[in-house]
C-alpha atoms as a PDB file:
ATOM      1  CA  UNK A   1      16.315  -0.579  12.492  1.00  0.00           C
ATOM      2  CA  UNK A   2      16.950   2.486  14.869  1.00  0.00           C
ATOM      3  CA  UNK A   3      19.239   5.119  12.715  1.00  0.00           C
ATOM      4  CA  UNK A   4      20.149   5.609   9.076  1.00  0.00           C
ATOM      5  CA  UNK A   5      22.636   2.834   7.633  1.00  0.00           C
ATOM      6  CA  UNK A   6      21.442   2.762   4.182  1.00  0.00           C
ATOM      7  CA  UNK A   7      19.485   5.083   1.449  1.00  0.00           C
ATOM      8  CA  UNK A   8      15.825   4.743   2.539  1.00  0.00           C
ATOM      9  CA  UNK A   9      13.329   4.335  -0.532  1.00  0.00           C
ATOM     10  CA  UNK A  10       9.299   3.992   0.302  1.00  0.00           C
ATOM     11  CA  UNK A  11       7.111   2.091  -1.962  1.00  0.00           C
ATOM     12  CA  UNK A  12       3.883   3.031  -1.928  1.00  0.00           C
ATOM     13  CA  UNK A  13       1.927   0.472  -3.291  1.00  0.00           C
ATOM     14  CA  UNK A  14       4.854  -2.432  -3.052  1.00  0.00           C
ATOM     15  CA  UNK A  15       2.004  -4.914  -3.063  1.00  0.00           C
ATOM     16  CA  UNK A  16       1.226  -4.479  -7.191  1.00  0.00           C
ATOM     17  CA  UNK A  17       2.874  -6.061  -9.730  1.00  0.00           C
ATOM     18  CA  UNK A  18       5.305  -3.072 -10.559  1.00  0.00           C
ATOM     19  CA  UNK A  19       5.681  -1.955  -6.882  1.00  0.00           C
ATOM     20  CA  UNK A  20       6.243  -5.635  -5.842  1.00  0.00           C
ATOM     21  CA  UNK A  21       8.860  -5.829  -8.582  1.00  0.00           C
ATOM     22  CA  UNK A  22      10.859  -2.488  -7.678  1.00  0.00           C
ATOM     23  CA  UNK A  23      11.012  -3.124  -4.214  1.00  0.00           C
ATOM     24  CA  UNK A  24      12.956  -6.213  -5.307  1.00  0.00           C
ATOM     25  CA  UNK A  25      15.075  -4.034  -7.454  1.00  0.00           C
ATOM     26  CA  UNK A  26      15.828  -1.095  -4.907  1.00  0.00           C
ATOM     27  CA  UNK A  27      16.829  -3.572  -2.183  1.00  0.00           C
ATOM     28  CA  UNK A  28      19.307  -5.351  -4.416  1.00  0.00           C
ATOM     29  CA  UNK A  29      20.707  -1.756  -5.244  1.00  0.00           C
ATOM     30  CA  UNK A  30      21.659  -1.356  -1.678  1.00  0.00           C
ATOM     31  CA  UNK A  31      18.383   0.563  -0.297  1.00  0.00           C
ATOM     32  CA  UNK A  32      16.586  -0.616   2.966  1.00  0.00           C
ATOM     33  CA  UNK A  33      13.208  -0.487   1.237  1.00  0.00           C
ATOM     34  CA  UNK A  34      10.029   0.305   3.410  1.00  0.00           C
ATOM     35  CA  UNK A  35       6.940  -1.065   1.031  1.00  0.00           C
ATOM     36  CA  UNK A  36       3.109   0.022   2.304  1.00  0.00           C
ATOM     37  CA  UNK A  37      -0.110  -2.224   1.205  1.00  0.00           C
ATOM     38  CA  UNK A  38      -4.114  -2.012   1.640  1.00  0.00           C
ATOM     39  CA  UNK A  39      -4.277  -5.889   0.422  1.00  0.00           C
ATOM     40  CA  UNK A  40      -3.151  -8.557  -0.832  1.00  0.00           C
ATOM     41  CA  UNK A  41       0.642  -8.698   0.533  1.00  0.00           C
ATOM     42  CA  UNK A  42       1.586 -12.056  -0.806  1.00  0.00           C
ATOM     43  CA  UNK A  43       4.406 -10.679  -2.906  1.00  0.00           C
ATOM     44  CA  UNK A  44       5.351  -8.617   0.099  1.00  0.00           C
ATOM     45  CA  UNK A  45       5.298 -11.393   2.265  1.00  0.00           C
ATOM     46  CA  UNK A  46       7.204 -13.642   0.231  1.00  0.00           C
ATOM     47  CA  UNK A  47      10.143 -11.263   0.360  1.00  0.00           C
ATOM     48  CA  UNK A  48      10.297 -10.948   4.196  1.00  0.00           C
ATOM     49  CA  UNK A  49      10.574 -14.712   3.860  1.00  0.00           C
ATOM     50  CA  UNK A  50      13.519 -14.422   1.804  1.00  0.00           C
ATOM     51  CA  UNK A  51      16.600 -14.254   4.345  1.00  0.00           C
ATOM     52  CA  UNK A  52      18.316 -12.205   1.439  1.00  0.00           C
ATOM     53  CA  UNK A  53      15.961  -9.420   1.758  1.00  0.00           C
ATOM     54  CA  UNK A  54      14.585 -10.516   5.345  1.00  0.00           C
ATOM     55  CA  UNK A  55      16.957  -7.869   6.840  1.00  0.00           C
ATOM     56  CA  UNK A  56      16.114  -4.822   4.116  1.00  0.00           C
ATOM     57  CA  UNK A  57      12.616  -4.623   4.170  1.00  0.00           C
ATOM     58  CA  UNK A  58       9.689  -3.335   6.420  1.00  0.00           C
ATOM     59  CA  UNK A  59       6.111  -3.968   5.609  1.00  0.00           C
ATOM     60  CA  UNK A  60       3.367  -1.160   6.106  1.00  0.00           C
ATOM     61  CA  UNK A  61      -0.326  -0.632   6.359  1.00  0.00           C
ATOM     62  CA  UNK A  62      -1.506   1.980   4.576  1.00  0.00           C
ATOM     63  CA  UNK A  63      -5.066   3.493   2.650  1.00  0.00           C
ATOM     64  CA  UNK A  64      -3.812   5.874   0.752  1.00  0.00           C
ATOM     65  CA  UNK A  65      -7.136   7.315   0.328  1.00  0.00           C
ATOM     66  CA  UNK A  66      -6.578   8.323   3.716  1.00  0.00           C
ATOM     67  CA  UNK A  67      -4.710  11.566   4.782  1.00  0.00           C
ATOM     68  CA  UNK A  68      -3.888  11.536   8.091  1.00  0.00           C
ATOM     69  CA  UNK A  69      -2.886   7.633   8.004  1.00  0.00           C
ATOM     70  CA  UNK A  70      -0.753   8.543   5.105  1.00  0.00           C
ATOM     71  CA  UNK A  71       0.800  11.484   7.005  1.00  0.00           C
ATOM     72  CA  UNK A  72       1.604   9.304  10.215  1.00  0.00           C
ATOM     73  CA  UNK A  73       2.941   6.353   8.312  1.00  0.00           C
ATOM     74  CA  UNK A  74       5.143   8.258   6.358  1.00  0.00           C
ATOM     75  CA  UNK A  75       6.215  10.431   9.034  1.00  0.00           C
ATOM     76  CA  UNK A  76       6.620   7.398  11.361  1.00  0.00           C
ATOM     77  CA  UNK A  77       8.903   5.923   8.882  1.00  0.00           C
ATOM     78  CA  UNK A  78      11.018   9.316   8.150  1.00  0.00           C
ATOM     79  CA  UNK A  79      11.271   9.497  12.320  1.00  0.00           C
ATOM     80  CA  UNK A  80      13.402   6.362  12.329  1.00  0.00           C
ATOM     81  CA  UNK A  81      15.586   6.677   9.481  1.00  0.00           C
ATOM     82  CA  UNK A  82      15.961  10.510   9.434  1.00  0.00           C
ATOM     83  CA  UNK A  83      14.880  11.220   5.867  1.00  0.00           C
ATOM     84  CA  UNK A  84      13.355   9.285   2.851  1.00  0.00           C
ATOM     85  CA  UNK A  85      15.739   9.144  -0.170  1.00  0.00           C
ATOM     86  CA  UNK A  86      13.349   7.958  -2.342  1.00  0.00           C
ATOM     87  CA  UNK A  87       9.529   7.860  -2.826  1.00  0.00           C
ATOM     88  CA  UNK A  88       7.969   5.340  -5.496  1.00  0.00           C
ATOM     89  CA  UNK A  89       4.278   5.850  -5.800  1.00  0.00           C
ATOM     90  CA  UNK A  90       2.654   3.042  -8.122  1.00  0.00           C
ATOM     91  CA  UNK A  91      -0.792   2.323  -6.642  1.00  0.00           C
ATOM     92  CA  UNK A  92      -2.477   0.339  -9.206  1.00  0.00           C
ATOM     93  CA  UNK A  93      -6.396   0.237  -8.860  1.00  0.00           C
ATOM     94  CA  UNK A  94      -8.731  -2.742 -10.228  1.00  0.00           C
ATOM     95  CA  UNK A  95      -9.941  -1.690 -13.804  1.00  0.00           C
ATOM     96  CA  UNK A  96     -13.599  -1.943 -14.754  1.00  0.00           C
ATOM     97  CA  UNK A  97     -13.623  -1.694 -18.832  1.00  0.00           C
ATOM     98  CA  UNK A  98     -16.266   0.451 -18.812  1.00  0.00           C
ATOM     99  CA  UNK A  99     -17.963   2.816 -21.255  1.00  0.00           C
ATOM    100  CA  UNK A 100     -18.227   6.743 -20.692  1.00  0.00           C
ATOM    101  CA  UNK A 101     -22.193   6.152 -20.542  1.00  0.00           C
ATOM    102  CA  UNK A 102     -21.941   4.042 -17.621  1.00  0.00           C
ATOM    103  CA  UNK A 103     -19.065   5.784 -15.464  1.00  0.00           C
ATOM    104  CA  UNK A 104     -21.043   7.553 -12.582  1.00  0.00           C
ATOM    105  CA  UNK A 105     -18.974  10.482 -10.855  1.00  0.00           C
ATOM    106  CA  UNK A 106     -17.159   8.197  -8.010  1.00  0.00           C
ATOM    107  CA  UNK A 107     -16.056   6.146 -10.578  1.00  0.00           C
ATOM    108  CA  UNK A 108     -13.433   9.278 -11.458  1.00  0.00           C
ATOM    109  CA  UNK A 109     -13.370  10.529  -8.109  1.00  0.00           C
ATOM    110  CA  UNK A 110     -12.291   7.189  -6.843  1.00  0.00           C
ATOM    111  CA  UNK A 111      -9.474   6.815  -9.088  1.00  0.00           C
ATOM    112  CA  UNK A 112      -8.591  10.268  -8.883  1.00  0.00           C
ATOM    113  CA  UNK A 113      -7.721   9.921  -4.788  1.00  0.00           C
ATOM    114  CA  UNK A 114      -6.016   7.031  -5.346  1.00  0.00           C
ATOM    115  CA  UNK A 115      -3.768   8.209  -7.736  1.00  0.00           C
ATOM    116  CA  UNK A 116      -3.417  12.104  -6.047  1.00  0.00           C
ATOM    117  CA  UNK A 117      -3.904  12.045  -2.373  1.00  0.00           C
ATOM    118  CA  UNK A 118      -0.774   9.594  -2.100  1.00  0.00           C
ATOM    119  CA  UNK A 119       1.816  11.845  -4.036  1.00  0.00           C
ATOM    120  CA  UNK A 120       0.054  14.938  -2.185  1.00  0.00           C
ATOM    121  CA  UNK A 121       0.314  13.515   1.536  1.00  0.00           C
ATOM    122  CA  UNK A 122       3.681  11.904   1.121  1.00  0.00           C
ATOM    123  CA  UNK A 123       5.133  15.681  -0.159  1.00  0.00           C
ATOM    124  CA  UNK A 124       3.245  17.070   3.266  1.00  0.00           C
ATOM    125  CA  UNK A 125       4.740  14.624   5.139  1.00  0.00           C
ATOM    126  CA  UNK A 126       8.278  14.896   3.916  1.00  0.00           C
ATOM    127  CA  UNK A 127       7.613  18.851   3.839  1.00  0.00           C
ATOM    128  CA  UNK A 128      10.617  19.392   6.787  1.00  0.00           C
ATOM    129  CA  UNK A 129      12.705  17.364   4.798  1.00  0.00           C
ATOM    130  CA  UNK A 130      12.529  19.311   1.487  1.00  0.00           C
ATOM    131  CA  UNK A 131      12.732  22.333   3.014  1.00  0.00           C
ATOM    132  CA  UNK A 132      15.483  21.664   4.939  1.00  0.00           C
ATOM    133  CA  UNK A 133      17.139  20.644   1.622  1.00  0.00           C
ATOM    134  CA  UNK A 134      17.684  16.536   2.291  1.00  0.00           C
ATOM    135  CA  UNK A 135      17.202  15.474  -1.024  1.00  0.00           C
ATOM    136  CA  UNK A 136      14.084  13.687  -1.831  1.00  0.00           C
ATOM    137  CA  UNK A 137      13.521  11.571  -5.445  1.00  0.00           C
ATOM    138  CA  UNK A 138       9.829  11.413  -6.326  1.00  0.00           C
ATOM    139  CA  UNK A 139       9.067   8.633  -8.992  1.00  0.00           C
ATOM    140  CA  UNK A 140       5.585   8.257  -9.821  1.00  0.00           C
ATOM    141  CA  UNK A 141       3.993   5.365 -12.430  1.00  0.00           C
ATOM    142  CA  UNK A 142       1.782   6.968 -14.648  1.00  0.00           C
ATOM    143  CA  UNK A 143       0.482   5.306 -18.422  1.00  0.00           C
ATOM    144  CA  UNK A 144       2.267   5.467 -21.493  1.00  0.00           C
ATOM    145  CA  UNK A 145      -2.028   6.917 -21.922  1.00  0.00           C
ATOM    146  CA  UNK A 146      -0.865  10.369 -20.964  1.00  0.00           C
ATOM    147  CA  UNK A 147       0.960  10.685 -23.868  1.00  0.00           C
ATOM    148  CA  UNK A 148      -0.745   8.478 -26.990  1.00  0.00           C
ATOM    149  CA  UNK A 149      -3.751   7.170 -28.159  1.00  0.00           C
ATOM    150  CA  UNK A 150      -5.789   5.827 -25.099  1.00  0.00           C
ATOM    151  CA  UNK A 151      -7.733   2.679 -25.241  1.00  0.00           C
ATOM    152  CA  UNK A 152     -11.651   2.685 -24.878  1.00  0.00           C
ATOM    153  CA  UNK A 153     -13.865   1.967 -21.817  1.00  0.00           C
ATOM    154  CA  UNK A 154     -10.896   3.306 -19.373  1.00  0.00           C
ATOM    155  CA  UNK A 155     -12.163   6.991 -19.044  1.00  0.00           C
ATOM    156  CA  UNK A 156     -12.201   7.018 -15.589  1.00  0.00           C
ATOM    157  CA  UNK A 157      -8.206   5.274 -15.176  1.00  0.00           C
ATOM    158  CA  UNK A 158      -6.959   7.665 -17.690  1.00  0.00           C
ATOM    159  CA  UNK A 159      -8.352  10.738 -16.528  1.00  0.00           C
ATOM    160  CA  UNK A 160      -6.727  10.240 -13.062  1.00  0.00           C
ATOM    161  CA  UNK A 161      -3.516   9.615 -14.256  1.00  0.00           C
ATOM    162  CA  UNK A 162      -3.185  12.270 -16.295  1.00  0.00           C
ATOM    163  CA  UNK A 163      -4.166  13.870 -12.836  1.00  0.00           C
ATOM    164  CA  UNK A 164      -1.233  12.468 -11.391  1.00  0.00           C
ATOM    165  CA  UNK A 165       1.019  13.943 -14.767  1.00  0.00           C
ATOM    166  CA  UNK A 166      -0.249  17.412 -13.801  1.00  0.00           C
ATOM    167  CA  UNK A 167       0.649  17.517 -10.010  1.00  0.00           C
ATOM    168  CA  UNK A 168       4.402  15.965 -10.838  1.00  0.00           C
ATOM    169  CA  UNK A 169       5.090  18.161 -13.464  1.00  0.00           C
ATOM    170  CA  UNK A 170       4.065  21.005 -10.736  1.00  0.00           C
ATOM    171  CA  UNK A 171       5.949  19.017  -8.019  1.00  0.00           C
ATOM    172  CA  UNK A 172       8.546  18.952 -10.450  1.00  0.00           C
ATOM    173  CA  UNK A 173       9.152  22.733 -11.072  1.00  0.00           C
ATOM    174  CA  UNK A 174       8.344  23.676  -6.987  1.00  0.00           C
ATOM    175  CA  UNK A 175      10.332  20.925  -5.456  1.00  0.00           C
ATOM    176  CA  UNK A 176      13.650  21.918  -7.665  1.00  0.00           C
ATOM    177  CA  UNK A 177      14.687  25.160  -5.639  1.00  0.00           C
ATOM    178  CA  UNK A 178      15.395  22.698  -2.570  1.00  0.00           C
ATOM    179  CA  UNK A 179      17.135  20.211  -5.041  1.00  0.00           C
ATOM    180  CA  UNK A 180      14.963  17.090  -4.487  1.00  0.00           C
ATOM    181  CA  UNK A 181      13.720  16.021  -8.096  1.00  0.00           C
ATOM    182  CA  UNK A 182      10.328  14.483  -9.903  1.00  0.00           C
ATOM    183  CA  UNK A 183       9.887  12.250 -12.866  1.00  0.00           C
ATOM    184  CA  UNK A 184       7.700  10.140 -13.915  1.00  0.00           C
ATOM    185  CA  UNK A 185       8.045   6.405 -15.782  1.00  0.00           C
ATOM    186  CA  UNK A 186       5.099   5.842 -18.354  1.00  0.00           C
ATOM    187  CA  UNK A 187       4.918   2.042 -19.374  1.00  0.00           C
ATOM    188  CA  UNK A 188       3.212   0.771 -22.193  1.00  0.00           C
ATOM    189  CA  UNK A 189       0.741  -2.385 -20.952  1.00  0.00           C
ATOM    190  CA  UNK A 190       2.529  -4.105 -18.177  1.00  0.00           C
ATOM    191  CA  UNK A 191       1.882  -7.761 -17.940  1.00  0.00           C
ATOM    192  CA  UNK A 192       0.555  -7.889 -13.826  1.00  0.00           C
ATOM    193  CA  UNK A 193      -2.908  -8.707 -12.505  1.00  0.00           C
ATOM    194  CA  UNK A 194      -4.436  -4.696 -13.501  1.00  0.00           C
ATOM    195  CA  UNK A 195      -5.439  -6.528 -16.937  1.00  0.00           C
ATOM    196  CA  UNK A 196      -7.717  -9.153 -15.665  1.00  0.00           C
ATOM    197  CA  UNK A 197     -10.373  -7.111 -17.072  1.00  0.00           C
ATOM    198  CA  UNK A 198      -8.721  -5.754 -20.058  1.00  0.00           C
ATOM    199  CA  UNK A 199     -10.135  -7.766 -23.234  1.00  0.00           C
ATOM    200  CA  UNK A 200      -7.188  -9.998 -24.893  1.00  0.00           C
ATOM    201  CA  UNK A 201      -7.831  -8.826 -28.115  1.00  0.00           C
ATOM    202  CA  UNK A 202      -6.314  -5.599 -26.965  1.00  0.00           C
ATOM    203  CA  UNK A 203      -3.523  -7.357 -25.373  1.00  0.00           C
ATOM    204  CA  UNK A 204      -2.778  -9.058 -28.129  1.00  0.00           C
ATOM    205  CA  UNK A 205      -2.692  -6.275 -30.736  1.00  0.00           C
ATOM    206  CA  UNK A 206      -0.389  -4.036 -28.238  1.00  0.00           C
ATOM    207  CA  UNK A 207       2.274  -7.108 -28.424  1.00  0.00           C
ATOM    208  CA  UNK A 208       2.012  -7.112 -31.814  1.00  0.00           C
ATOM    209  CA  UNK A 209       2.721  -3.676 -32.370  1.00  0.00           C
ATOM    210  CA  UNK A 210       5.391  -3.758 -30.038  1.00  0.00           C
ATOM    211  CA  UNK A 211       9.137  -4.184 -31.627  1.00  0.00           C
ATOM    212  CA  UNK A 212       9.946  -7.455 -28.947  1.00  0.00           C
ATOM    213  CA  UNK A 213       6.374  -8.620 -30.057  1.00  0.00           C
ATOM    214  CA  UNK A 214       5.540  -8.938 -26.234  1.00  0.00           C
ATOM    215  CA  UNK A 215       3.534  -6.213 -23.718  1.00  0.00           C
ATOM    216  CA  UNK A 216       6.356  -5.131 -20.994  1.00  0.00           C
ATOM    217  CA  UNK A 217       7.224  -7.112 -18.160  1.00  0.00           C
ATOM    218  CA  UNK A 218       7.579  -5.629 -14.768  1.00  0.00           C
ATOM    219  CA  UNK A 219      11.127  -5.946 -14.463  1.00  0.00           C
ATOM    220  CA  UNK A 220      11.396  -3.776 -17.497  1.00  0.00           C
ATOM    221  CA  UNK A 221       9.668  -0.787 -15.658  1.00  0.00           C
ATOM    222  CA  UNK A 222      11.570  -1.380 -12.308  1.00  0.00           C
ATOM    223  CA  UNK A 223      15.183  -1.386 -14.446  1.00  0.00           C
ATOM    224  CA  UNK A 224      14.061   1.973 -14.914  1.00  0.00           C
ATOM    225  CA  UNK A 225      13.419   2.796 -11.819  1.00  0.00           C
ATOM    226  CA  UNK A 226      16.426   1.500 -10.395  1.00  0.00           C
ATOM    227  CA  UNK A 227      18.189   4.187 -12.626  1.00  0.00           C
ATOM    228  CA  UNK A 228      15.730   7.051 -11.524  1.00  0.00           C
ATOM    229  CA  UNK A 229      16.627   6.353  -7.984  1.00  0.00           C
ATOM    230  CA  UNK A 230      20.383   6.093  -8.479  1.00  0.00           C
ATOM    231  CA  UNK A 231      22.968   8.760  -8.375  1.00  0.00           C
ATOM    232  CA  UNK A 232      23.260   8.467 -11.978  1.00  0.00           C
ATOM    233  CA  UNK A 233      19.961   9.658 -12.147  1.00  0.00           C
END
């Protein structure tokens, strides 16, 4: 697509379960949704096959451990369209249940730069926008783990998302003066492929405490979304 014809959101990490599912959502609220992946791109894929979305989505490459690849992707992609209307950052790294005695350091630090350097680079990347005052919506997927009783043997998971909670709510009070906004969605267990290694007991018992008797589904956290990134918002 050469020009700006419709709102422009970026998914980065459109190849989880919860990015796959809101970059379903965004394009059937009207956005031409450009979605980035490391691996695994079969939900990805599957839309470009769709001739429904065929025409509203681009697929795109991207480690977002890696700075300068996240800086010319994302600048690559604002180059075409003229500005980003919406970022959604859910990068969901494999979870290793394990205990605090057997986390080494780059068990944290690995989490942590997945979870930071990708909110960090896309807000350098976008920096000409904001200043310039094109409005910009952040969304970032955190844990409903920020904000109750975490679960054991995840030290390393929760730590860097309550990383990522720190550098939104930052985001959030910088990024205001040029009227582009932050917030952040916090699901409760989210039934996608992150809980292959999460015991079923514990599964089971968050269902059970849940009203609906059920963990969350990803279209639950990508209705919300879909409200975050609308003018309603």
């Amino acid at each position: 697509m050469n020009g700006k014809k419709n709102k422009v959101a970026l998914v980065i990490g459109g190849n989880s379960g919860i990015g796959s599912a809101c970059t379903k959502q965004l394009m059937d609220d009207g956005f031409f949704v450009c979605s980035t992946y490391f691996n695994n791109q079969d939900k990805l894929e599957n839309l470009t096959k769709d001739k429904q979305y065929s025409n509203k989505l681009s697929l795109h490459h991207l480690d977002v451990c890696n700075g300068d690849n996240t800086i010319e992707v994302i600048s690559k992609i604002k180059n075409e369209f003229d500005s980003i209307d919406v970022v959604l950052i859910s990068v969901a790294p494999e979870l290793k249940n394990k205990q605090i005695f057997d986390l080494r350091w780059e068990d944290y630090n690995h989490h942590i730069e997945l979870q930071i350097k990708p909110i960090h680079f896309s807000v350098k990347a976008l920096e000409d926008q904001i200043r310039a005052e094109a409005k910009a919506k952040f969304i970032v997927i955190l844990t409903e783990y920020c904000f109750s009783k975490p679960p054991k043997r995840l030290a390393d998971y929760v730590t860097s998302k309550y990383s990522a909670l720190g550098i939104s709510k930052v985001m959030a009070t910088e990024l205001a003066q040029f009227g582009s906004t932050v917030n952040m969605v916090s699901p409760g267990m989210v039934d996608t492929s992150l809980l292959k290694n999460i015991p079923a007991k514990l599964i089971e018992i968050t269902a059970y405490e849940n009203p609906l008797k059920r963990i969350a589904c990803v279209e639950d956290v990508s209705s919300v979304v879909s409200f975050l990134a609308s003018e309603k918002s």
